[in-house]
PDB file of N, CA and C in Angstrom:
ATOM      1  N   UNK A   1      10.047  -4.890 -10.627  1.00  0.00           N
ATOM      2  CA  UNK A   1       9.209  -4.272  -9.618  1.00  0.00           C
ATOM      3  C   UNK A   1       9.465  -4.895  -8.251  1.00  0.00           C
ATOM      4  N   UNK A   2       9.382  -5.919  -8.118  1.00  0.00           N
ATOM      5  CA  UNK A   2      10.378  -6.695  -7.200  1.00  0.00           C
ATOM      6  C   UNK A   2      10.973  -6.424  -6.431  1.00  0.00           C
ATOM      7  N   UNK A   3      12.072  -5.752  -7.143  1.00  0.00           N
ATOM      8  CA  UNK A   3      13.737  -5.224  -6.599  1.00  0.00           C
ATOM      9  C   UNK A   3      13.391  -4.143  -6.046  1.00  0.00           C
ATOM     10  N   UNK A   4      12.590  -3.253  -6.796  1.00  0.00           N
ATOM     11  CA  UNK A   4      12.255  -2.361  -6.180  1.00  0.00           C
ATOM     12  C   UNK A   4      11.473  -1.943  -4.399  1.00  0.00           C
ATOM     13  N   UNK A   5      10.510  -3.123  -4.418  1.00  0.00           N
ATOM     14  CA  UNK A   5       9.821  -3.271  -3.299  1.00  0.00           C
ATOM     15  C   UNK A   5      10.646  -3.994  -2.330  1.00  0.00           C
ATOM     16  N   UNK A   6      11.861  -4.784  -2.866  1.00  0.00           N
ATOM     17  CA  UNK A   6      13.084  -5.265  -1.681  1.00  0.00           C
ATOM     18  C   UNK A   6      13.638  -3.736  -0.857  1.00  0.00           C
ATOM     19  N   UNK A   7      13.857  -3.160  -2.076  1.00  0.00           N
ATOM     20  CA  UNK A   7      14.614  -2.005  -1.577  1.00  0.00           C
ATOM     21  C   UNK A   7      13.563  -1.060  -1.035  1.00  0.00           C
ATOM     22  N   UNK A   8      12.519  -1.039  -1.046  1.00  0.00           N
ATOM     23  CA  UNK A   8      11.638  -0.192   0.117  1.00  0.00           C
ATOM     24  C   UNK A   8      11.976  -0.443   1.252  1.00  0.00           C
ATOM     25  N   UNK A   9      11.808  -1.874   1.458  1.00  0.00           N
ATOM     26  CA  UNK A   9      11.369  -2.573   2.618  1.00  0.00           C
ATOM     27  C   UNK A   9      12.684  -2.489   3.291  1.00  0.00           C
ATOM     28  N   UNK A  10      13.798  -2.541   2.431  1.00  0.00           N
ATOM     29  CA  UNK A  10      15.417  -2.079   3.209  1.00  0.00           C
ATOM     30  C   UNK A  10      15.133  -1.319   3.813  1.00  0.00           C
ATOM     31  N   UNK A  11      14.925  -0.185   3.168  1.00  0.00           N
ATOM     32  CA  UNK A  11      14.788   1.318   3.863  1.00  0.00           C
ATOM     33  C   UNK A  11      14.282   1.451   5.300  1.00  0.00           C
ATOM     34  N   UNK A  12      12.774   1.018   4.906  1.00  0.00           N
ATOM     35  CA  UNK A  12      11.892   0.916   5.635  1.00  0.00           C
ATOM     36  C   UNK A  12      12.003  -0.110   7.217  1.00  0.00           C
ATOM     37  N   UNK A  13      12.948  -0.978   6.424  1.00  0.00           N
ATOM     38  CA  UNK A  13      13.255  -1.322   7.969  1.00  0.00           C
ATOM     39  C   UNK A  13      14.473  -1.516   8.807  1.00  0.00           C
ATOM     40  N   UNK A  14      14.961  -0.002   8.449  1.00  0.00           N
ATOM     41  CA  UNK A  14      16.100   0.975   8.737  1.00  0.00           C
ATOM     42  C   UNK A  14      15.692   1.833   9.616  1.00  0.00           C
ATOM     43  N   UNK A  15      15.898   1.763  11.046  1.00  0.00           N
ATOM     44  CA  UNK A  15      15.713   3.316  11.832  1.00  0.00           C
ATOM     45  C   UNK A  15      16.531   4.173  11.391  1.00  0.00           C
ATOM     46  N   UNK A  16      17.359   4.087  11.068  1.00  0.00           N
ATOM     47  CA  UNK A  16      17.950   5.558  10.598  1.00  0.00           C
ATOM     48  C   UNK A  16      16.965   6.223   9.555  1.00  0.00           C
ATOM     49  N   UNK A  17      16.929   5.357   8.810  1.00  0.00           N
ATOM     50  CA  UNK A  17      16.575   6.021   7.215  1.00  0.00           C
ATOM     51  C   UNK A  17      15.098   6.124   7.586  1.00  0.00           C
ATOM     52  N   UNK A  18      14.489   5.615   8.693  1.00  0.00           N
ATOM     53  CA  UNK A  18      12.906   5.948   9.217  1.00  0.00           C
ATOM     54  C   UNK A  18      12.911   7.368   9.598  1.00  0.00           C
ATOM     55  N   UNK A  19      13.726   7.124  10.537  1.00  0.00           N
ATOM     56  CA  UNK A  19      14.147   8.761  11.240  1.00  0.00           C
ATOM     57  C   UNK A  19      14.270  10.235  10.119  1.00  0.00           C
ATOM     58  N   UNK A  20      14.971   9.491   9.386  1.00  0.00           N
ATOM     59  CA  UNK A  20      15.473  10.779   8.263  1.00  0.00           C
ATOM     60  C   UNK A  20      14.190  10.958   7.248  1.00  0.00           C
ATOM     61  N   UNK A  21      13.368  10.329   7.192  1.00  0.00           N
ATOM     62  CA  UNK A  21      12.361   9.797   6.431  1.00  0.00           C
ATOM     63  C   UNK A  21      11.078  10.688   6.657  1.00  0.00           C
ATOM     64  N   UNK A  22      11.328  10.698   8.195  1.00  0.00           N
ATOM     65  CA  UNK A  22      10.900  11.803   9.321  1.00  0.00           C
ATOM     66  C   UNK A  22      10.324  13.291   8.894  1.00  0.00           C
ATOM     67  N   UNK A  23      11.887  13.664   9.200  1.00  0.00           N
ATOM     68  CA  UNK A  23      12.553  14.448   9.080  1.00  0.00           C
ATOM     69  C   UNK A  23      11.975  15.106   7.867  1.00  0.00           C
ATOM     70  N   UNK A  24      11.905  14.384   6.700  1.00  0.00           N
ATOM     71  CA  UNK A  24      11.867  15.137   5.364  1.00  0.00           C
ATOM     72  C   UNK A  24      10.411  15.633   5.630  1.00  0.00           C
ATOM     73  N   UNK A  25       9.682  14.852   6.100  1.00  0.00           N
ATOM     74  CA  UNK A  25       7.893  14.914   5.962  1.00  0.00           C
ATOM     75  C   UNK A  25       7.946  15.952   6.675  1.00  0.00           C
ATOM     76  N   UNK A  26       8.591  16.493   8.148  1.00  0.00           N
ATOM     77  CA  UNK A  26       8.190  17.627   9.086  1.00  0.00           C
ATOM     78  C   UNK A  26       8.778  18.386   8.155  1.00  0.00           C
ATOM     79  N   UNK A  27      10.216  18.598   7.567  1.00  0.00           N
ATOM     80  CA  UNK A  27      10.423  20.145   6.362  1.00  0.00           C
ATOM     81  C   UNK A  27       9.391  20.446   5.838  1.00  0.00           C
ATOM     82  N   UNK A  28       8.748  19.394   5.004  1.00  0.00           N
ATOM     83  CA  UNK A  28       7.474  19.501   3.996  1.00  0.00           C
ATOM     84  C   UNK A  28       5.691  19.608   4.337  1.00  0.00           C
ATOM     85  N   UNK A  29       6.028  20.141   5.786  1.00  0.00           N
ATOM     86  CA  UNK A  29       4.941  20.331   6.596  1.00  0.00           C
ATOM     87  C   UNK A  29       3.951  19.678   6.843  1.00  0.00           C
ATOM     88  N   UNK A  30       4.318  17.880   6.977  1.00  0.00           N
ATOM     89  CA  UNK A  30       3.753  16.928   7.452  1.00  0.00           C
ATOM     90  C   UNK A  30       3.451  16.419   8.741  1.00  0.00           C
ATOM     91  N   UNK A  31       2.683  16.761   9.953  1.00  0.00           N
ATOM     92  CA  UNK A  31       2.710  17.010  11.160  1.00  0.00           C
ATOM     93  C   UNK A  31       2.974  15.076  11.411  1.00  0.00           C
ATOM     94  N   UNK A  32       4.011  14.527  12.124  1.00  0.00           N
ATOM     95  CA  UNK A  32       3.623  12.947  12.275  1.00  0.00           C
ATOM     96  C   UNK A  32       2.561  13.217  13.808  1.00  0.00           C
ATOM     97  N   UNK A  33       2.163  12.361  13.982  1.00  0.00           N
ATOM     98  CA  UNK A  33       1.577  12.270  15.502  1.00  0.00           C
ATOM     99  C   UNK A  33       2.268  12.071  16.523  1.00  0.00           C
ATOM    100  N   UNK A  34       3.098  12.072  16.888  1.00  0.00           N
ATOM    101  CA  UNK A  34       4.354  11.993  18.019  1.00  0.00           C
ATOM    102  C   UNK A  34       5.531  12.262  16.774  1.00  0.00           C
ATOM    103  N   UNK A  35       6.127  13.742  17.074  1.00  0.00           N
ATOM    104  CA  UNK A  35       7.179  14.131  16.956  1.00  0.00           C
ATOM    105  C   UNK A  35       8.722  13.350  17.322  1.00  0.00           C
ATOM    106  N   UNK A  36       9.640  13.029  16.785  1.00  0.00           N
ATOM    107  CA  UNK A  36      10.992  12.670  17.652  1.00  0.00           C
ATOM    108  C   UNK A  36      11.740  13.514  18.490  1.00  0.00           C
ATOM    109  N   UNK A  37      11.701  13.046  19.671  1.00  0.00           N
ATOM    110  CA  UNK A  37      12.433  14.086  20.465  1.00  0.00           C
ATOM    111  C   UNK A  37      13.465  15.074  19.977  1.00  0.00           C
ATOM    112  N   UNK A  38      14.239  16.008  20.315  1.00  0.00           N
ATOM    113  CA  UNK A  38      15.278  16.405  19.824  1.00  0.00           C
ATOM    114  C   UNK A  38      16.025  16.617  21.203  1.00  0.00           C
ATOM    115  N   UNK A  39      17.330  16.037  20.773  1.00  0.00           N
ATOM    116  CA  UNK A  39      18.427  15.549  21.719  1.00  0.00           C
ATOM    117  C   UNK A  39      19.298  16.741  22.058  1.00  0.00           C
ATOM    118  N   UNK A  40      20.521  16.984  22.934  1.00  0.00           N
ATOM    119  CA  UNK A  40      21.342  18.262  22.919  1.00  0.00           C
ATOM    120  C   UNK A  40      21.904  17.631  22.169  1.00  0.00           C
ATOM    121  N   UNK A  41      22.611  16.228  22.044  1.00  0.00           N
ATOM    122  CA  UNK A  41      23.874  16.208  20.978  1.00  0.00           C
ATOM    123  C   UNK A  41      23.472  16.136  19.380  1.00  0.00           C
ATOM    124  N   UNK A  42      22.131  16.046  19.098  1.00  0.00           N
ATOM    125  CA  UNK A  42      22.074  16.139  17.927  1.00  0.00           C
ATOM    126  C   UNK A  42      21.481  17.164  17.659  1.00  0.00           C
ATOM    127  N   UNK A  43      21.412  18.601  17.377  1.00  0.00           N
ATOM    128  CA  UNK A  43      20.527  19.469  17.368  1.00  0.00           C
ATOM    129  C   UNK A  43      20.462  19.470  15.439  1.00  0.00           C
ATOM    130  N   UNK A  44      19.048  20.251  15.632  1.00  0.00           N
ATOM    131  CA  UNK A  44      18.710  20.159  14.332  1.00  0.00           C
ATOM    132  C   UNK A  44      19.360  21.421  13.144  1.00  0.00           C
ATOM    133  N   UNK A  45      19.900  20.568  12.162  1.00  0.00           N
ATOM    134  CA  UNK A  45      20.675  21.881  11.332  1.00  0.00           C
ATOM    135  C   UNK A  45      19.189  22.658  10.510  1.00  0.00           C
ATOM    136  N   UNK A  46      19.756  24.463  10.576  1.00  0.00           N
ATOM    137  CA  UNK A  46      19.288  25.045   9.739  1.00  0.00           C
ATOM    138  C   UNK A  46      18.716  24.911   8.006  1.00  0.00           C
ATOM    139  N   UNK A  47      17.425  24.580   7.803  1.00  0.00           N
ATOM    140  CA  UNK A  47      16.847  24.264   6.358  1.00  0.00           C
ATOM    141  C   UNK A  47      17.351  25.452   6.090  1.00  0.00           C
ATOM    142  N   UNK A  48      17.655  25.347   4.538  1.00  0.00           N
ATOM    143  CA  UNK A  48      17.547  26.452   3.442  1.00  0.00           C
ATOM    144  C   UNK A  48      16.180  26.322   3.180  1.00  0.00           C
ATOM    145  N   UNK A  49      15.383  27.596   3.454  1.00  0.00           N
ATOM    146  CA  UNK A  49      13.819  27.697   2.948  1.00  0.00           C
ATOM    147  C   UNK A  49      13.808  27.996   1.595  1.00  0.00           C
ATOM    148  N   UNK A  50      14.625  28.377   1.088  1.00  0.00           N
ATOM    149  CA  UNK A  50      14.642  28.713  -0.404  1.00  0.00           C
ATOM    150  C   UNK A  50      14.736  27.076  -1.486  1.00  0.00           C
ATOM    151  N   UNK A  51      15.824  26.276  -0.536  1.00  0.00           N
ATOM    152  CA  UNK A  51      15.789  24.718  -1.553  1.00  0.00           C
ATOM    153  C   UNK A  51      14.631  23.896  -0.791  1.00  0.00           C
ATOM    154  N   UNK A  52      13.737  24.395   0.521  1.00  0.00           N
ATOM    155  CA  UNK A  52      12.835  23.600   0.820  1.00  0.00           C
ATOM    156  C   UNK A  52      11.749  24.177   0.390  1.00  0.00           C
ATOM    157  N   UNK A  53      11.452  25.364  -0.466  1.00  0.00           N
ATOM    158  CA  UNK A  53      10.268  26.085  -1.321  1.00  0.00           C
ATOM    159  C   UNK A  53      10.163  25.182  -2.314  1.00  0.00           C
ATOM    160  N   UNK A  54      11.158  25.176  -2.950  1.00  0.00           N
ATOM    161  CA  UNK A  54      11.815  24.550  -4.689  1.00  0.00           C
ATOM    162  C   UNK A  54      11.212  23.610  -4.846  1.00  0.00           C
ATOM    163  N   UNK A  55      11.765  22.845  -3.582  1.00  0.00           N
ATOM    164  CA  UNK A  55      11.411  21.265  -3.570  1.00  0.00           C
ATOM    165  C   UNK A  55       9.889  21.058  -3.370  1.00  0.00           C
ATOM    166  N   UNK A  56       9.256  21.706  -2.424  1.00  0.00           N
ATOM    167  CA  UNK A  56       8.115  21.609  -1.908  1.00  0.00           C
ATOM    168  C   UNK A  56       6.824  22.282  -3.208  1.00  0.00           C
ATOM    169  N   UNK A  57       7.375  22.979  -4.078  1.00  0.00           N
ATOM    170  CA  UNK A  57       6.888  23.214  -5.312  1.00  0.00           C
ATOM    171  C   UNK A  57       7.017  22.258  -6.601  1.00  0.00           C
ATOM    172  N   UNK A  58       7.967  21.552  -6.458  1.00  0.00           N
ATOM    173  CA  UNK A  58       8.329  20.474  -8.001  1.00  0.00           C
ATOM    174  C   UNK A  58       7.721  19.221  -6.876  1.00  0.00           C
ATOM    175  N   UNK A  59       7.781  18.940  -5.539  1.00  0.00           N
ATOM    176  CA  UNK A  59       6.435  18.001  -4.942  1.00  0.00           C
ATOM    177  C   UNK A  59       4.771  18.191  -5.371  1.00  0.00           C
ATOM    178  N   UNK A  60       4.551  19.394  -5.491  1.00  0.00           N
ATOM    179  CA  UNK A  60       3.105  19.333  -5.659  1.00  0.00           C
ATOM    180  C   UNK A  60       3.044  19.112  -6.673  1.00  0.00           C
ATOM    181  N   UNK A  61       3.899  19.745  -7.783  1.00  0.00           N
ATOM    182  CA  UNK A  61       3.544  19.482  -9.307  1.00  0.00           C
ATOM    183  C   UNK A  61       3.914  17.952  -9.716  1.00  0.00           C
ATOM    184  N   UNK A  62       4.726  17.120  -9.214  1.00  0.00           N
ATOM    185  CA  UNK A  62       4.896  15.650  -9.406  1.00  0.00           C
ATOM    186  C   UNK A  62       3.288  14.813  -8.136  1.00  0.00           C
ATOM    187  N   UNK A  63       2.710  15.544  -7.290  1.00  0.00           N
ATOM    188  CA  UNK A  63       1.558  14.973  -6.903  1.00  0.00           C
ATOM    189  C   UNK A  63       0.487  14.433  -7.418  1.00  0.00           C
ATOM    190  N   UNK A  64       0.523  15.098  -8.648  1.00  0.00           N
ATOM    191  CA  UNK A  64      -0.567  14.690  -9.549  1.00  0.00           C
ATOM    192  C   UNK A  64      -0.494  13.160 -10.280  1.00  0.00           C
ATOM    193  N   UNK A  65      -1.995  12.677 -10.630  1.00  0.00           N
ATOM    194  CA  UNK A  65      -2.149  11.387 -11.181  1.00  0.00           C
ATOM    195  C   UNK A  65      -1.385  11.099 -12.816  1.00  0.00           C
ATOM    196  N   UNK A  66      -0.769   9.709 -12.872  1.00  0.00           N
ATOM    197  CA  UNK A  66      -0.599   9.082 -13.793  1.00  0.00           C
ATOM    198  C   UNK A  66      -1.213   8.540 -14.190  1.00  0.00           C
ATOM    199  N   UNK A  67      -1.294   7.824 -16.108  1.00  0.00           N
ATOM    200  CA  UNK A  67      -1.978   7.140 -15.947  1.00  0.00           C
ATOM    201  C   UNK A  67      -2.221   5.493 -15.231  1.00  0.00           C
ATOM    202  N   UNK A  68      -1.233   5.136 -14.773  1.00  0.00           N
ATOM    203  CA  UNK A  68      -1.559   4.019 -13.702  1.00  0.00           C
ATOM    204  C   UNK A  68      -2.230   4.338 -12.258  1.00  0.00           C
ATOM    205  N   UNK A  69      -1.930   5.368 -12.002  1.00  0.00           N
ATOM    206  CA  UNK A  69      -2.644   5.607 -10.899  1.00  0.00           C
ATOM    207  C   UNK A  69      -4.180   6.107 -11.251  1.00  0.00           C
ATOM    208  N   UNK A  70      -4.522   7.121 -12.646  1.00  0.00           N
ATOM    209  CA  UNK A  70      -5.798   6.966 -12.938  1.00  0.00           C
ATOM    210  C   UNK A  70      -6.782   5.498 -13.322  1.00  0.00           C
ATOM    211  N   UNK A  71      -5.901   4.814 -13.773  1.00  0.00           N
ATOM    212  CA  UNK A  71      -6.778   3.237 -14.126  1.00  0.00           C
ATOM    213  C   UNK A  71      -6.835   2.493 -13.329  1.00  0.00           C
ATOM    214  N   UNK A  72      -5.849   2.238 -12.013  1.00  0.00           N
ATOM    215  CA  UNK A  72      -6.443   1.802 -11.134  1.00  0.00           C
ATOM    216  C   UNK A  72      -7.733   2.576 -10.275  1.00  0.00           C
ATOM    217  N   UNK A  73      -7.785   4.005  -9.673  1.00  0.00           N
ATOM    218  CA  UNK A  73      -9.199   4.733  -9.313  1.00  0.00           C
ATOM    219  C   UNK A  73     -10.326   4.818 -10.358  1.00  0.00           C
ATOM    220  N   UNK A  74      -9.707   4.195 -11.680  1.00  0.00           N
ATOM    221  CA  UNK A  74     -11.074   3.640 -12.724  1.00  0.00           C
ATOM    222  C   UNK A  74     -11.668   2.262 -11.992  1.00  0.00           C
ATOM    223  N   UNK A  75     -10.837   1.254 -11.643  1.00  0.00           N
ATOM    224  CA  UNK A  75     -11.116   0.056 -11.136  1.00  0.00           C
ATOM    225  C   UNK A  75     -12.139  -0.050 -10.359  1.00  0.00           C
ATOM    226  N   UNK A  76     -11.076   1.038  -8.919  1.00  0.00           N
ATOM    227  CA  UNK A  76     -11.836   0.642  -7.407  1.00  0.00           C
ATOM    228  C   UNK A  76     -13.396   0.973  -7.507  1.00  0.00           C
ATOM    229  N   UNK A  77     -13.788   0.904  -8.475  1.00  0.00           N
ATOM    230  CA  UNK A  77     -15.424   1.074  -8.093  1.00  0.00           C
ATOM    231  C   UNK A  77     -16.470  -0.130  -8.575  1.00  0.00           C
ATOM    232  N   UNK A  78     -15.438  -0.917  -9.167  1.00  0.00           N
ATOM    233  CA  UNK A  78     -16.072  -2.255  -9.779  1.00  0.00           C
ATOM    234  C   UNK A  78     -15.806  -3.207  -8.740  1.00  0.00           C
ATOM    235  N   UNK A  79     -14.946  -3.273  -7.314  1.00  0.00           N
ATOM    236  CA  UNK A  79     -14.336  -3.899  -6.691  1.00  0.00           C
ATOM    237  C   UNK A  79     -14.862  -4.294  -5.676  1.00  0.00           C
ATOM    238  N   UNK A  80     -14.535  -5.134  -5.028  1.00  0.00           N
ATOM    239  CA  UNK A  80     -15.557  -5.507  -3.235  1.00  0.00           C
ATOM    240  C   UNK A  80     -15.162  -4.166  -2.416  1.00  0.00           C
ATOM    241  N   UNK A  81     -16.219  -4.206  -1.755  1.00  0.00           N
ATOM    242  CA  UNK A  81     -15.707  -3.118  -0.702  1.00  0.00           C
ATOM    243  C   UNK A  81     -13.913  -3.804   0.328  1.00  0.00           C
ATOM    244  N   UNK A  82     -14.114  -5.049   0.622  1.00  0.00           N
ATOM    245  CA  UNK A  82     -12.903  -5.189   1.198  1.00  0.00           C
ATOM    246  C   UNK A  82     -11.254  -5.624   0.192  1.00  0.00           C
ATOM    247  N   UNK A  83     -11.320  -5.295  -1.338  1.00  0.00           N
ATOM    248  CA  UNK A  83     -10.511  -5.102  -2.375  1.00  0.00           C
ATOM    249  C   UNK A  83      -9.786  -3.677  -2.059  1.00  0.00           C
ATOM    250  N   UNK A  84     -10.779  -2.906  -2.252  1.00  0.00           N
ATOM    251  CA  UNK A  84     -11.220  -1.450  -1.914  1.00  0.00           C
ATOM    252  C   UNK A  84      -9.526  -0.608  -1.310  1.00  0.00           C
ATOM    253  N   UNK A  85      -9.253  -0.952  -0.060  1.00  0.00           N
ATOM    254  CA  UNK A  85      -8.100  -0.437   0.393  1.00  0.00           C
ATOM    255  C   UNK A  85      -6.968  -0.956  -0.092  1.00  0.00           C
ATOM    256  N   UNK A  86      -7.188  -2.108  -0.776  1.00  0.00           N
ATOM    257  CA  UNK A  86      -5.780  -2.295  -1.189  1.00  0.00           C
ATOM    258  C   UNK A  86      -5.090  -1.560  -2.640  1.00  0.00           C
ATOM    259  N   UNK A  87      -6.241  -1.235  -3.442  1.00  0.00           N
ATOM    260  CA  UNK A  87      -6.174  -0.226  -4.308  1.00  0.00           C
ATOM    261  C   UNK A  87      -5.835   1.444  -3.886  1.00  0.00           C
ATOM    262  N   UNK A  88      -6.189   1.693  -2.992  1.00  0.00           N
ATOM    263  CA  UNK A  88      -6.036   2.752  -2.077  1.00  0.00           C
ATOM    264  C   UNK A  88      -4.156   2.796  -1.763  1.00  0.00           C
ATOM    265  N   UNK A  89      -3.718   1.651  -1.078  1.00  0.00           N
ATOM    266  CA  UNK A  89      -2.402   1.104  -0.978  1.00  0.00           C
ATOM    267  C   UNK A  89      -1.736   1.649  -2.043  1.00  0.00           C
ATOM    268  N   UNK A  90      -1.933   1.148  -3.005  1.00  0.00           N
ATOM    269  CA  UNK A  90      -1.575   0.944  -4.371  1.00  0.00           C
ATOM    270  C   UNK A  90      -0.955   2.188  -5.069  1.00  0.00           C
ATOM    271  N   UNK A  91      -2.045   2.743  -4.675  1.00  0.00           N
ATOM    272  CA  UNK A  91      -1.920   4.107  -5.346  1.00  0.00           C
ATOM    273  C   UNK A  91      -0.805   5.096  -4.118  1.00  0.00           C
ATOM    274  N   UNK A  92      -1.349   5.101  -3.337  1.00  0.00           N
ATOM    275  CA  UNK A  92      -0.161   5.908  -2.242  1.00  0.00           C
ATOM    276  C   UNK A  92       0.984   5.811  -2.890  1.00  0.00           C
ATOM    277  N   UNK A  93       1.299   4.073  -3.065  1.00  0.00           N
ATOM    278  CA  UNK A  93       2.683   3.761  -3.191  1.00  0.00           C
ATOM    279  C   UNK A  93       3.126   4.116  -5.000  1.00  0.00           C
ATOM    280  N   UNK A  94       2.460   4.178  -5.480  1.00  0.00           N
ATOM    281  CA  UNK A  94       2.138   5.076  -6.904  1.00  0.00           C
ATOM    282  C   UNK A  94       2.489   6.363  -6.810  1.00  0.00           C
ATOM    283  N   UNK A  95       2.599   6.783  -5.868  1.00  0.00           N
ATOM    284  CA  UNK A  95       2.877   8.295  -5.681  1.00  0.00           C
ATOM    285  C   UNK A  95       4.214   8.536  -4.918  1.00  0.00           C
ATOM    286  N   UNK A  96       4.243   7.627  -4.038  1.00  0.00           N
ATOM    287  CA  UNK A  96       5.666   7.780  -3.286  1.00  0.00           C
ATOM    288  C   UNK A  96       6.711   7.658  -4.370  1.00  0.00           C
ATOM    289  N   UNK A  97       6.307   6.855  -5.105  1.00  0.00           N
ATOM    290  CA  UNK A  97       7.260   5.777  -6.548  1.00  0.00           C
ATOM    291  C   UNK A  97       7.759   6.978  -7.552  1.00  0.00           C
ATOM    292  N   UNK A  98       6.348   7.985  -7.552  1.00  0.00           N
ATOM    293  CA  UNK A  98       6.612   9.324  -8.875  1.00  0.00           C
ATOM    294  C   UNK A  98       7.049  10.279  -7.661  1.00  0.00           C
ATOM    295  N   UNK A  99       7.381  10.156  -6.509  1.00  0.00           N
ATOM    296  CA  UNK A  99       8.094  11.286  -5.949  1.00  0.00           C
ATOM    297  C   UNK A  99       9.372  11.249  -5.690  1.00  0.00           C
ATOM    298  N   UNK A 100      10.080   9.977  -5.965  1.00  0.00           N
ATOM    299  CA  UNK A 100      11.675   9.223  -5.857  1.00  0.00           C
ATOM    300  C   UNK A 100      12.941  10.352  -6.067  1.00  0.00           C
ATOM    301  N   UNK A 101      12.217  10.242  -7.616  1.00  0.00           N
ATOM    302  CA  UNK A 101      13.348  10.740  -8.189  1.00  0.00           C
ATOM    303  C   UNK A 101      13.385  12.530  -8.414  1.00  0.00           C
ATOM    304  N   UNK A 102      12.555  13.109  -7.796  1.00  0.00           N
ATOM    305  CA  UNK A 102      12.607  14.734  -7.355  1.00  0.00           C
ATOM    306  C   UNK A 102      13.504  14.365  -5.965  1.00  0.00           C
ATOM    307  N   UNK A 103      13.225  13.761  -5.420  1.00  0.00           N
ATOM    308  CA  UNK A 103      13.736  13.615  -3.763  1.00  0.00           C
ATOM    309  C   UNK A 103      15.183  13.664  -4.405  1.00  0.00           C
ATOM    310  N   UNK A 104      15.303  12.014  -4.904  1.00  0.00           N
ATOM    311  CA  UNK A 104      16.985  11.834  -5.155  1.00  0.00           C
ATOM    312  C   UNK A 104      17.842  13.105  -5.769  1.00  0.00           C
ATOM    313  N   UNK A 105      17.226  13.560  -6.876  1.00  0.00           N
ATOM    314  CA  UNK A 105      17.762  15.077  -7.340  1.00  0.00           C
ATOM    315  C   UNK A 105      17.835  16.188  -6.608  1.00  0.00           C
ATOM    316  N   UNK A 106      17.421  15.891  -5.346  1.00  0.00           N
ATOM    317  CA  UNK A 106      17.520  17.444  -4.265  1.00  0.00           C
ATOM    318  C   UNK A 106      18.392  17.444  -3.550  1.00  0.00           C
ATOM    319  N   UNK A 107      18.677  15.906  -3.367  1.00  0.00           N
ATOM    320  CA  UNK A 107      20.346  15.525  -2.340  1.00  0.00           C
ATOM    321  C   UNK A 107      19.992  15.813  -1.079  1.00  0.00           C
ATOM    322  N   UNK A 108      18.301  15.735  -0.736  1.00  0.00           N
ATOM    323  CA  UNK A 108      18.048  15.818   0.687  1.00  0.00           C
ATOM    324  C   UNK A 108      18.705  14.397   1.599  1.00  0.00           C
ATOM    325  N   UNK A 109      19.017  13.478   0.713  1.00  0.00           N
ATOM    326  CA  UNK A 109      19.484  11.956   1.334  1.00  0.00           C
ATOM    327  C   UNK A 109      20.700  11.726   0.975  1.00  0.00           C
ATOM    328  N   UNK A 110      21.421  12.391   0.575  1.00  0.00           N
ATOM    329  CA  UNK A 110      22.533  12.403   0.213  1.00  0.00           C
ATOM    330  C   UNK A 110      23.044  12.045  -1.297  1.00  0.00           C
ATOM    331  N   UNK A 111      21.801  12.601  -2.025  1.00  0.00           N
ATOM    332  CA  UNK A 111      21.687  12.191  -3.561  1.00  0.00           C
ATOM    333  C   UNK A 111      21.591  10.675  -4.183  1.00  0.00           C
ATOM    334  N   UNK A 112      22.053   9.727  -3.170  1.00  0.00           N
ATOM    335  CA  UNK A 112      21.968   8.382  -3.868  1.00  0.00           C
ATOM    336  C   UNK A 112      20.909   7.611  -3.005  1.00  0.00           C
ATOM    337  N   UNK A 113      19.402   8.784  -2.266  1.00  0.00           N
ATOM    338  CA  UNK A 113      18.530   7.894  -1.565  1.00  0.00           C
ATOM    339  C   UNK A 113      19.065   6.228  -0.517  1.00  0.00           C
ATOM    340  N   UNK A 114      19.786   7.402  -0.021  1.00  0.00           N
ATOM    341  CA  UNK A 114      20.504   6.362   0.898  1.00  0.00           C
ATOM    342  C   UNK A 114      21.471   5.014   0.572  1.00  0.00           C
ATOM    343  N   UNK A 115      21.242   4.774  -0.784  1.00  0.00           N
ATOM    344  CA  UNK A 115      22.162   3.872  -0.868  1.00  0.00           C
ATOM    345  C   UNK A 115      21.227   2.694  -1.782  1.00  0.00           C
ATOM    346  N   UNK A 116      19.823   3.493  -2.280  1.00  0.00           N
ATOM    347  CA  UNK A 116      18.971   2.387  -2.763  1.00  0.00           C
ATOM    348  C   UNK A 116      18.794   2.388  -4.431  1.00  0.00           C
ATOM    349  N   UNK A 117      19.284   3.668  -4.393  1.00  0.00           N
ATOM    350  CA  UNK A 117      18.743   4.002  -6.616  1.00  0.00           C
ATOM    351  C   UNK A 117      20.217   4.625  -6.208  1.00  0.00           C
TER     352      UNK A 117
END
C-alpha cells in the first residue's frame, strides 16, 4: 500500500500529469474552479463522445461502495468529530483507488497511467 501511495504522490507532484489529470475531470464534466487557459500552440484535440459516454458510464457503475469503503462509513460515527475528515479522506481515496483501473483500460493516459501501474 505504500508503493502505491509513493506512486500517487509521483503523479501528483507532476504538472504535467496534474494538467492531464485536469483534463480528464473537465471530459467527465467536472467543473475545476479556475479552468487552464488554452494556448494557440496547444489547442485542444477533439473527444470521441461515444468512448467519453462508455467511460463516463463504467465510472458511475465502479462509483459505488466497497466493502472497505462501507466499514470504514460504519466507523465514522463512533469517532471524534476531528477523526471525522480523515475518514472522509480515506474513502475519496477508496474511490479514486476503484477507479484506476477503468481509467488505465480506456488508454485515456496512454494505457500505462502514465508510467505508474
Amino acid at each position: 500500500m505504500e508503493d502505491l501511495a509513493e506512486k500517487i504522490n509521483s503523479v501528483l507532484s507532476d504538472p504535467e500529469s496534474v494538467k492531464q489529470l485536469g483534463e480528464i475531470a473537465q471530459m467527465l464534466g467536472f467543473s475545476p474552479e479556475s479552468p487552464p487557459p488554452q494556448t494557440e500552440e496547444s489547442p485542444s484535440p477533439a473527444p470521441d463522445v461515444g468512448a467519453i459516454m462508455s467511460l463516463a458510464g463504467k465510472l458511475k457503475e465502479a462509483g459505488g461502495d466497497d466493502d472497505n469503503i462501507r466499514f470504514l462509513m460504519a466507523l465514522r460515527p463512533l469517532l471524534s468529530e476531528e477523526k471525522r475528515p480523515k475518514i472522509d479522506k480515506a474513502v475519496k481515496m477508496l474511490k479514486l483507488i476503484n477507479l484506476l483501473p477503468i481509467i488505465k483500460d480506456s488508454g485515456i493516459l496512454g494505457g500505462d497511467l502514465l508510467g505508474v501501474l
